[in-house]
PDB file of N, CA and C in Angstrom:
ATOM      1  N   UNK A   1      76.966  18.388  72.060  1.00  0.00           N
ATOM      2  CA  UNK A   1      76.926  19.217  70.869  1.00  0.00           C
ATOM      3  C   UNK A   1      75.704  18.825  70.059  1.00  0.00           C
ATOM      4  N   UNK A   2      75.030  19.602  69.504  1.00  0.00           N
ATOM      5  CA  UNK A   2      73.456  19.757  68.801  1.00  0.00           C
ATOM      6  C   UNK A   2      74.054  19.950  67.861  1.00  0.00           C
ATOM      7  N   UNK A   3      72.981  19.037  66.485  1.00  0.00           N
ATOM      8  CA  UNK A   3      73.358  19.482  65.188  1.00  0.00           C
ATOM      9  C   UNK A   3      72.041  20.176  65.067  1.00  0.00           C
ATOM     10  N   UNK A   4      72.092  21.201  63.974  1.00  0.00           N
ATOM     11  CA  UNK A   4      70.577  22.044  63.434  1.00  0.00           C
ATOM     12  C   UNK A   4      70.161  20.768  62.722  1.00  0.00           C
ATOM     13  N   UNK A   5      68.413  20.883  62.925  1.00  0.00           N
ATOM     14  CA  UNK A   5      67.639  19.839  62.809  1.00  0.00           C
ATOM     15  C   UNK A   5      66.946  20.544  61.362  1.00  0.00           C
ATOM     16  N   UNK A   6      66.985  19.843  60.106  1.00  0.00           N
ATOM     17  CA  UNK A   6      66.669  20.329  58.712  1.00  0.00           C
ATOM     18  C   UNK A   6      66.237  19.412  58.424  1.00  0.00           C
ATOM     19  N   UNK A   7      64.895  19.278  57.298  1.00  0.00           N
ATOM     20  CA  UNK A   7      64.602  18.564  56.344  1.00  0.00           C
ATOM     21  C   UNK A   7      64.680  18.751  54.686  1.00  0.00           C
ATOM     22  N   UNK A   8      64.564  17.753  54.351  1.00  0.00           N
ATOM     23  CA  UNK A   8      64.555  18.263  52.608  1.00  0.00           C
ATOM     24  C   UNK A   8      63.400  17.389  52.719  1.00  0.00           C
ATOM     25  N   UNK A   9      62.702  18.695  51.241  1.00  0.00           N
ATOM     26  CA  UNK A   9      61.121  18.222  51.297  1.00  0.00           C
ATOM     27  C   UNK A   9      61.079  17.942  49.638  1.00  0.00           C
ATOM     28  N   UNK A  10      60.244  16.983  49.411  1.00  0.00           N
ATOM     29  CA  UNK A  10      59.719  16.841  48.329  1.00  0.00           C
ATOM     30  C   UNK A  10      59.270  17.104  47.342  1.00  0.00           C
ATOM     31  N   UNK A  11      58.645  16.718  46.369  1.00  0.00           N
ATOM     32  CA  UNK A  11      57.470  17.390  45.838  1.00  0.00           C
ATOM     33  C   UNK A  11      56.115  16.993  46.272  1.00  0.00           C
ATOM     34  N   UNK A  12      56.419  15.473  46.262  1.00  0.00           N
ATOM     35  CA  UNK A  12      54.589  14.970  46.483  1.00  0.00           C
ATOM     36  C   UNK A  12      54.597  15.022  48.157  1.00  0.00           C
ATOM     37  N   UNK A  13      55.359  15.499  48.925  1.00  0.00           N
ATOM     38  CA  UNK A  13      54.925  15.814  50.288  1.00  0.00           C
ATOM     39  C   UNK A  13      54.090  16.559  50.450  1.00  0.00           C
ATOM     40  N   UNK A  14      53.715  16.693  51.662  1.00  0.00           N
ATOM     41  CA  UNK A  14      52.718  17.628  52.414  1.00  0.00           C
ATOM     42  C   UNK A  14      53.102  18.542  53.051  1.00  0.00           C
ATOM     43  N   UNK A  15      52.785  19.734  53.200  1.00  0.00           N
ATOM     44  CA  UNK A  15      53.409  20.491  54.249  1.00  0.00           C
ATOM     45  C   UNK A  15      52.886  19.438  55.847  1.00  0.00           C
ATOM     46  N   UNK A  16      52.000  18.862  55.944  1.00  0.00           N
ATOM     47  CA  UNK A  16      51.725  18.299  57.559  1.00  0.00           C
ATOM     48  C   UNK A  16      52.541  16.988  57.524  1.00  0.00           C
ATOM     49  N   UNK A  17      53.037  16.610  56.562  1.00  0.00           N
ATOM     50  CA  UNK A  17      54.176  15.757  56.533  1.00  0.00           C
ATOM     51  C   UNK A  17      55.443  15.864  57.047  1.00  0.00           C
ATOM     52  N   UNK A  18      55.997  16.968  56.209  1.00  0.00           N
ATOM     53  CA  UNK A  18      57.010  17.759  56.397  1.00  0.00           C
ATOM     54  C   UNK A  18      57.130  18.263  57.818  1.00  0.00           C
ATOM     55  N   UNK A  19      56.672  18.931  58.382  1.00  0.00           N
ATOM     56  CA  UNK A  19      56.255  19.074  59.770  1.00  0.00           C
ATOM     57  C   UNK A  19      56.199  18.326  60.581  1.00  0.00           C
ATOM     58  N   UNK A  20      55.320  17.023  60.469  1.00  0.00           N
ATOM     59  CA  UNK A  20      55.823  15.894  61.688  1.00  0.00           C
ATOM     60  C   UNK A  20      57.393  15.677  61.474  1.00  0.00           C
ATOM     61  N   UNK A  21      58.092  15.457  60.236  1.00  0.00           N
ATOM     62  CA  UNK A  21      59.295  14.788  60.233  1.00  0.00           C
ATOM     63  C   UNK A  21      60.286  15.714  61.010  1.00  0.00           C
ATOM     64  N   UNK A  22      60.242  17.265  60.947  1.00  0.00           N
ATOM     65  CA  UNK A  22      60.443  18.427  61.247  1.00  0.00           C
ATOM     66  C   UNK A  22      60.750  18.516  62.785  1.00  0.00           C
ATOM     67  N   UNK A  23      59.517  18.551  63.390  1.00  0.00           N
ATOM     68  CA  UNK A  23      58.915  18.211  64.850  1.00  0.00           C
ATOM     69  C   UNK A  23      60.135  16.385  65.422  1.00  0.00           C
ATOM     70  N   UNK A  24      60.072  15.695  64.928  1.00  0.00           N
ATOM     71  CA  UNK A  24      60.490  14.894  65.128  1.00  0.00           C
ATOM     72  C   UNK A  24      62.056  14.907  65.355  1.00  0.00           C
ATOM     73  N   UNK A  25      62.602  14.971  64.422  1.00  0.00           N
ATOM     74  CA  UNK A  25      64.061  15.374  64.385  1.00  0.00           C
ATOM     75  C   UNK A  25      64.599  16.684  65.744  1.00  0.00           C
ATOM     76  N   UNK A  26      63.380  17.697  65.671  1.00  0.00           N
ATOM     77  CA  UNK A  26      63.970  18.393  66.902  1.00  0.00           C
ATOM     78  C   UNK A  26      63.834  17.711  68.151  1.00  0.00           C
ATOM     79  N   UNK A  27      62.903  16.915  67.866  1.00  0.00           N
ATOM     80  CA  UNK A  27      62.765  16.536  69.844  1.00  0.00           C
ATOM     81  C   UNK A  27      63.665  15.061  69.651  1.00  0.00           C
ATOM     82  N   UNK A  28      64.224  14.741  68.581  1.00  0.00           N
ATOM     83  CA  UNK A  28      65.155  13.662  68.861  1.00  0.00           C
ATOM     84  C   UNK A  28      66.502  14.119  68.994  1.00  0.00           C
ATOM     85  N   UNK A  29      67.213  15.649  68.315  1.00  0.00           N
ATOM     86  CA  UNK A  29      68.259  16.232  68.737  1.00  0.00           C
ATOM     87  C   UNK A  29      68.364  17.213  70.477  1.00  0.00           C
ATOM     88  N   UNK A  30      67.220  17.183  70.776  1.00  0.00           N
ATOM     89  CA  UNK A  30      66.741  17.908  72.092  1.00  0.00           C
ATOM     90  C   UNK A  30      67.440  18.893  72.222  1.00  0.00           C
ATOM     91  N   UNK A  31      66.292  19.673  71.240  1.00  0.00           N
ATOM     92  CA  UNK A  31      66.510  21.535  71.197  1.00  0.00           C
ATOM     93  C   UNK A  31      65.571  22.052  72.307  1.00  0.00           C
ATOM     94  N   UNK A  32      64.287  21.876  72.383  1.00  0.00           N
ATOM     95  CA  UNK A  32      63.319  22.502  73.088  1.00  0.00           C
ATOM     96  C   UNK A  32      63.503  22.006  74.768  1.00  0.00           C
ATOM     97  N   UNK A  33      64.360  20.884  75.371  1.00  0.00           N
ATOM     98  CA  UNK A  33      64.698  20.659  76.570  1.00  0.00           C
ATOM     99  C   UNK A  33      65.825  21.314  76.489  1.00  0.00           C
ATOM    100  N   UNK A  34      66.832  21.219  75.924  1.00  0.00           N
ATOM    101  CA  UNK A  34      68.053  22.183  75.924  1.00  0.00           C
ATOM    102  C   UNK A  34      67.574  23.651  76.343  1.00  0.00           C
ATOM    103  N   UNK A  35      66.466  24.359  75.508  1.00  0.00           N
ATOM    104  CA  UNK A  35      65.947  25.576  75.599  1.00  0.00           C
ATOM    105  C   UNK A  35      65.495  25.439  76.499  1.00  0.00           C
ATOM    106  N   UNK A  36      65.064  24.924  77.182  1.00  0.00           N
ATOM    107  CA  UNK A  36      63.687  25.150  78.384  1.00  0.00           C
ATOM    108  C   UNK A  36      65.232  25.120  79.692  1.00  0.00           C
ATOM    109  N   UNK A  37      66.095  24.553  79.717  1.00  0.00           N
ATOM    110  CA  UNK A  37      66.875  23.979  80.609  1.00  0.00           C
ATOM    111  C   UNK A  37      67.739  25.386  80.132  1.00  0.00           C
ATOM    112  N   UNK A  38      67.846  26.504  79.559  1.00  0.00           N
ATOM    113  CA  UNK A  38      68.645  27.392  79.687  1.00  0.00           C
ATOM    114  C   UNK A  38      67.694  28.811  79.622  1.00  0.00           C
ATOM    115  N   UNK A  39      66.492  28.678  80.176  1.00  0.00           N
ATOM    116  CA  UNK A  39      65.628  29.732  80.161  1.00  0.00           C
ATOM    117  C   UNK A  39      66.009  30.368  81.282  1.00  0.00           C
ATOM    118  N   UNK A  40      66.230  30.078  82.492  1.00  0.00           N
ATOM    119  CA  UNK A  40      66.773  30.209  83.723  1.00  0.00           C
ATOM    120  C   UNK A  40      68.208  29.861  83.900  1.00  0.00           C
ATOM    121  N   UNK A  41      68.952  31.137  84.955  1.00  0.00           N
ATOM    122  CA  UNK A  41      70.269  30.096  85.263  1.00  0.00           C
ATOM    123  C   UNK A  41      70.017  29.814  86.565  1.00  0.00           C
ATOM    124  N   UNK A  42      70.723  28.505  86.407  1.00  0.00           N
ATOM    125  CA  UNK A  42      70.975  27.419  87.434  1.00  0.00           C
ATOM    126  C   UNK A  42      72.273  27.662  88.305  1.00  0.00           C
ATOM    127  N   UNK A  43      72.117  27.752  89.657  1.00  0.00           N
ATOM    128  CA  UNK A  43      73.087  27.741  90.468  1.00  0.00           C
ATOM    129  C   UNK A  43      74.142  26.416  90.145  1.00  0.00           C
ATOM    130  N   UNK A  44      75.266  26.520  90.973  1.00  0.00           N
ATOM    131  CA  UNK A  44      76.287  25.542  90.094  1.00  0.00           C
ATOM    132  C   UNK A  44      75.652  24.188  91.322  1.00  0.00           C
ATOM    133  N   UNK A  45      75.496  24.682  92.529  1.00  0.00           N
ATOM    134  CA  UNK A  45      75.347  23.796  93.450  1.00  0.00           C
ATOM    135  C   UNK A  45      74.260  23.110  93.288  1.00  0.00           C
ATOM    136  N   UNK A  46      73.071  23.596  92.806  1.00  0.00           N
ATOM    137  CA  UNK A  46      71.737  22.719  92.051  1.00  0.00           C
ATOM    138  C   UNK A  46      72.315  22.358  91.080  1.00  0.00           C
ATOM    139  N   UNK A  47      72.816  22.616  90.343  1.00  0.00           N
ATOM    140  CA  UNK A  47      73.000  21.804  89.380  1.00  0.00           C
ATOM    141  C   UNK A  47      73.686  20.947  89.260  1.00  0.00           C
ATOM    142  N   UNK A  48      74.730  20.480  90.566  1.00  0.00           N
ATOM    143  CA  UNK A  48      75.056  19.312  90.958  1.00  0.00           C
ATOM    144  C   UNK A  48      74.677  18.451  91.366  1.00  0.00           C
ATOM    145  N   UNK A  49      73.649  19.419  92.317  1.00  0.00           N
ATOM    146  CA  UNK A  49      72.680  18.065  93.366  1.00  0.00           C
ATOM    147  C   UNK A  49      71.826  17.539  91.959  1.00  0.00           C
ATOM    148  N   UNK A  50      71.533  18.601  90.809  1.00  0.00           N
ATOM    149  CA  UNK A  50      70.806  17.646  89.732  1.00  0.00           C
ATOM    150  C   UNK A  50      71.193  16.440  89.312  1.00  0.00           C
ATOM    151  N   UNK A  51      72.753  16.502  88.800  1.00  0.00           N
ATOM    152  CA  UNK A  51      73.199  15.886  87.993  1.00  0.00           C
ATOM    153  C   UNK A  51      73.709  14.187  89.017  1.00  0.00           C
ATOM    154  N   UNK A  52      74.279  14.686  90.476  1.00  0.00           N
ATOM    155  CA  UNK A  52      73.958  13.527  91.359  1.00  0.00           C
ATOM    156  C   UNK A  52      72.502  12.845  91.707  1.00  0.00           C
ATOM    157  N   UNK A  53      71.349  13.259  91.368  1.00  0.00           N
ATOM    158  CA  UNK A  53      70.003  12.634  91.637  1.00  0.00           C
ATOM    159  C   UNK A  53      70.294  11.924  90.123  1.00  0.00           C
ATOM    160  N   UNK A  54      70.540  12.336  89.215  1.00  0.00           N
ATOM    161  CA  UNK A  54      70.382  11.501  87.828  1.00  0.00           C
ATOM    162  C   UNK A  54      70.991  10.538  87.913  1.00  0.00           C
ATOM    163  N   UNK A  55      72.804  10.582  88.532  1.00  0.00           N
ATOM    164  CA  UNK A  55      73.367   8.710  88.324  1.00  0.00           C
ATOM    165  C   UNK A  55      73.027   8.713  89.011  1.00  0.00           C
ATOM    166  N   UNK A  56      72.252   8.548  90.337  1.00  0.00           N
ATOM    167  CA  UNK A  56      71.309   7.543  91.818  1.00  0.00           C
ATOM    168  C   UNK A  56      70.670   6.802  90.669  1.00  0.00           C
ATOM    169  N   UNK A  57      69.934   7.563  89.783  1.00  0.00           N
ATOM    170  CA  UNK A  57      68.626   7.503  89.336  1.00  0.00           C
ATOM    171  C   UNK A  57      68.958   6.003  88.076  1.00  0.00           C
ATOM    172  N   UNK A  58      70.029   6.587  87.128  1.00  0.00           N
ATOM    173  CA  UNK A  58      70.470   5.750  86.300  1.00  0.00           C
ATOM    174  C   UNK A  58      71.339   4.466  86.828  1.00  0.00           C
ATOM    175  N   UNK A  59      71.788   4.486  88.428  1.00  0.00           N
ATOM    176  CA  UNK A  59      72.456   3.509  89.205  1.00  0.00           C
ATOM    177  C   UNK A  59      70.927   2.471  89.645  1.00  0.00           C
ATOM    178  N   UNK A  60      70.247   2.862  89.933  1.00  0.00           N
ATOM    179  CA  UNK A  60      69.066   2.114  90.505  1.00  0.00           C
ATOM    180  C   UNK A  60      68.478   1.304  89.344  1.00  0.00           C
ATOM    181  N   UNK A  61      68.266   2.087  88.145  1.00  0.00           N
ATOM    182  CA  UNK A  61      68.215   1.335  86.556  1.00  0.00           C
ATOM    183  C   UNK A  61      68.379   0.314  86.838  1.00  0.00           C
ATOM    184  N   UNK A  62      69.972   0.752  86.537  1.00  0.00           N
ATOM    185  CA  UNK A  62      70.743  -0.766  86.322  1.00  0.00           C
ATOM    186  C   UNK A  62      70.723  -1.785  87.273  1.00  0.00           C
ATOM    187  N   UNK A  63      70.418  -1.496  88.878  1.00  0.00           N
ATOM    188  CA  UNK A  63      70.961  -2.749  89.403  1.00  0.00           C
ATOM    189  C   UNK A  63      69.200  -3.099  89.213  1.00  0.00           C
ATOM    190  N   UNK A  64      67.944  -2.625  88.664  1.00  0.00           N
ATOM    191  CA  UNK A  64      67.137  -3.093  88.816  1.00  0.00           C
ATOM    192  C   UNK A  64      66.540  -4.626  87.452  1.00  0.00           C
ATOM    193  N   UNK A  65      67.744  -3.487  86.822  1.00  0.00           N
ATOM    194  CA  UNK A  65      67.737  -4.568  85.381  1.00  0.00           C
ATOM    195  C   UNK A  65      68.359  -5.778  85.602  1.00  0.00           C
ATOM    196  N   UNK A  66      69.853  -5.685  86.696  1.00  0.00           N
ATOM    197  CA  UNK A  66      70.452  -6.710  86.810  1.00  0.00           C
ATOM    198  C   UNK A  66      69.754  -7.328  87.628  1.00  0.00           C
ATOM    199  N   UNK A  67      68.944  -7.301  88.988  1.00  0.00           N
ATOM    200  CA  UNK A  67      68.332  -7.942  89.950  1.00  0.00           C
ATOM    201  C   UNK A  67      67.327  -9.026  88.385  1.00  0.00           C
ATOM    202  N   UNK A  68      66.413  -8.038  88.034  1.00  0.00           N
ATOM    203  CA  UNK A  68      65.706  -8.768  87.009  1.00  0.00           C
ATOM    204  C   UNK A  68      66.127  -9.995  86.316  1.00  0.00           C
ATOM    205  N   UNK A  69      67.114  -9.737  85.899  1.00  0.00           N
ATOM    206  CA  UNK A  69      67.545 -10.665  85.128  1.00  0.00           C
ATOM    207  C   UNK A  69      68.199 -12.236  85.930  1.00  0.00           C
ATOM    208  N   UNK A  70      68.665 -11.414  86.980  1.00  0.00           N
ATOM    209  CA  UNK A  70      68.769 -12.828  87.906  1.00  0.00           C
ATOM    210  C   UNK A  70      67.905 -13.943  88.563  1.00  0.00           C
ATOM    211  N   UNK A  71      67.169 -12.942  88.671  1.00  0.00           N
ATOM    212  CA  UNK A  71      65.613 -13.440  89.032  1.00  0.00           C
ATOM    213  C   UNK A  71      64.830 -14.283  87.783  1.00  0.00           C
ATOM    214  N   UNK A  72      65.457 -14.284  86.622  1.00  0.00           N
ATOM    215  CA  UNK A  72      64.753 -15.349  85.862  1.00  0.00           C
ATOM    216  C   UNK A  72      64.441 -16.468  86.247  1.00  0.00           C
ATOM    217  N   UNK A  73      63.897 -17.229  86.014  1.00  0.00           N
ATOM    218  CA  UNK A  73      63.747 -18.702  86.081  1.00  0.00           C
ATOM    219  C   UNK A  73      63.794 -19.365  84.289  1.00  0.00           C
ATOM    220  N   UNK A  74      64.811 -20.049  83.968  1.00  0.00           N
ATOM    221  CA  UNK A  74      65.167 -20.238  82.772  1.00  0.00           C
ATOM    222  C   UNK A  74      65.468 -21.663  82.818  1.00  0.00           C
TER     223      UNK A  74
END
């Protein structure tokens, strides 16, 4: 669930102020990947094989973080 991304602006702001903070907040609620990711529809079956390449992807992360960390020398 997305919240709408709003600012409250100032007085002594800038409009190019206002705008980065603006810009910012949307790509930290991820409107414009949300949008881009519903410009097209997606078959259900790609979009499984998507969502299985992502935990491989987020499984390999982790055991790479855990290998790491074992591998210290402390």
């Amino acid at each position: 669930m997305f919240y709408m991304p709003g600012i409250k602006i100032d007085s002594e702001d800038g409009f190019e102020i206002a705008l980065k903070r603006f810009r910012k907040q949307v790509e930290r609620a991820g409107v414009i990947s949300e949008c881009r990711r519903r410009e097209a529809y997606e078959k259900p079956s790609i979009a499984k094989k998507r969502k299985e390449a992502a935990a491989r992807k987020r499984l390999m992360k982790r055991l790479r973080r855990i290998r790491r960390r074992e591998a210290r020398d402390y």
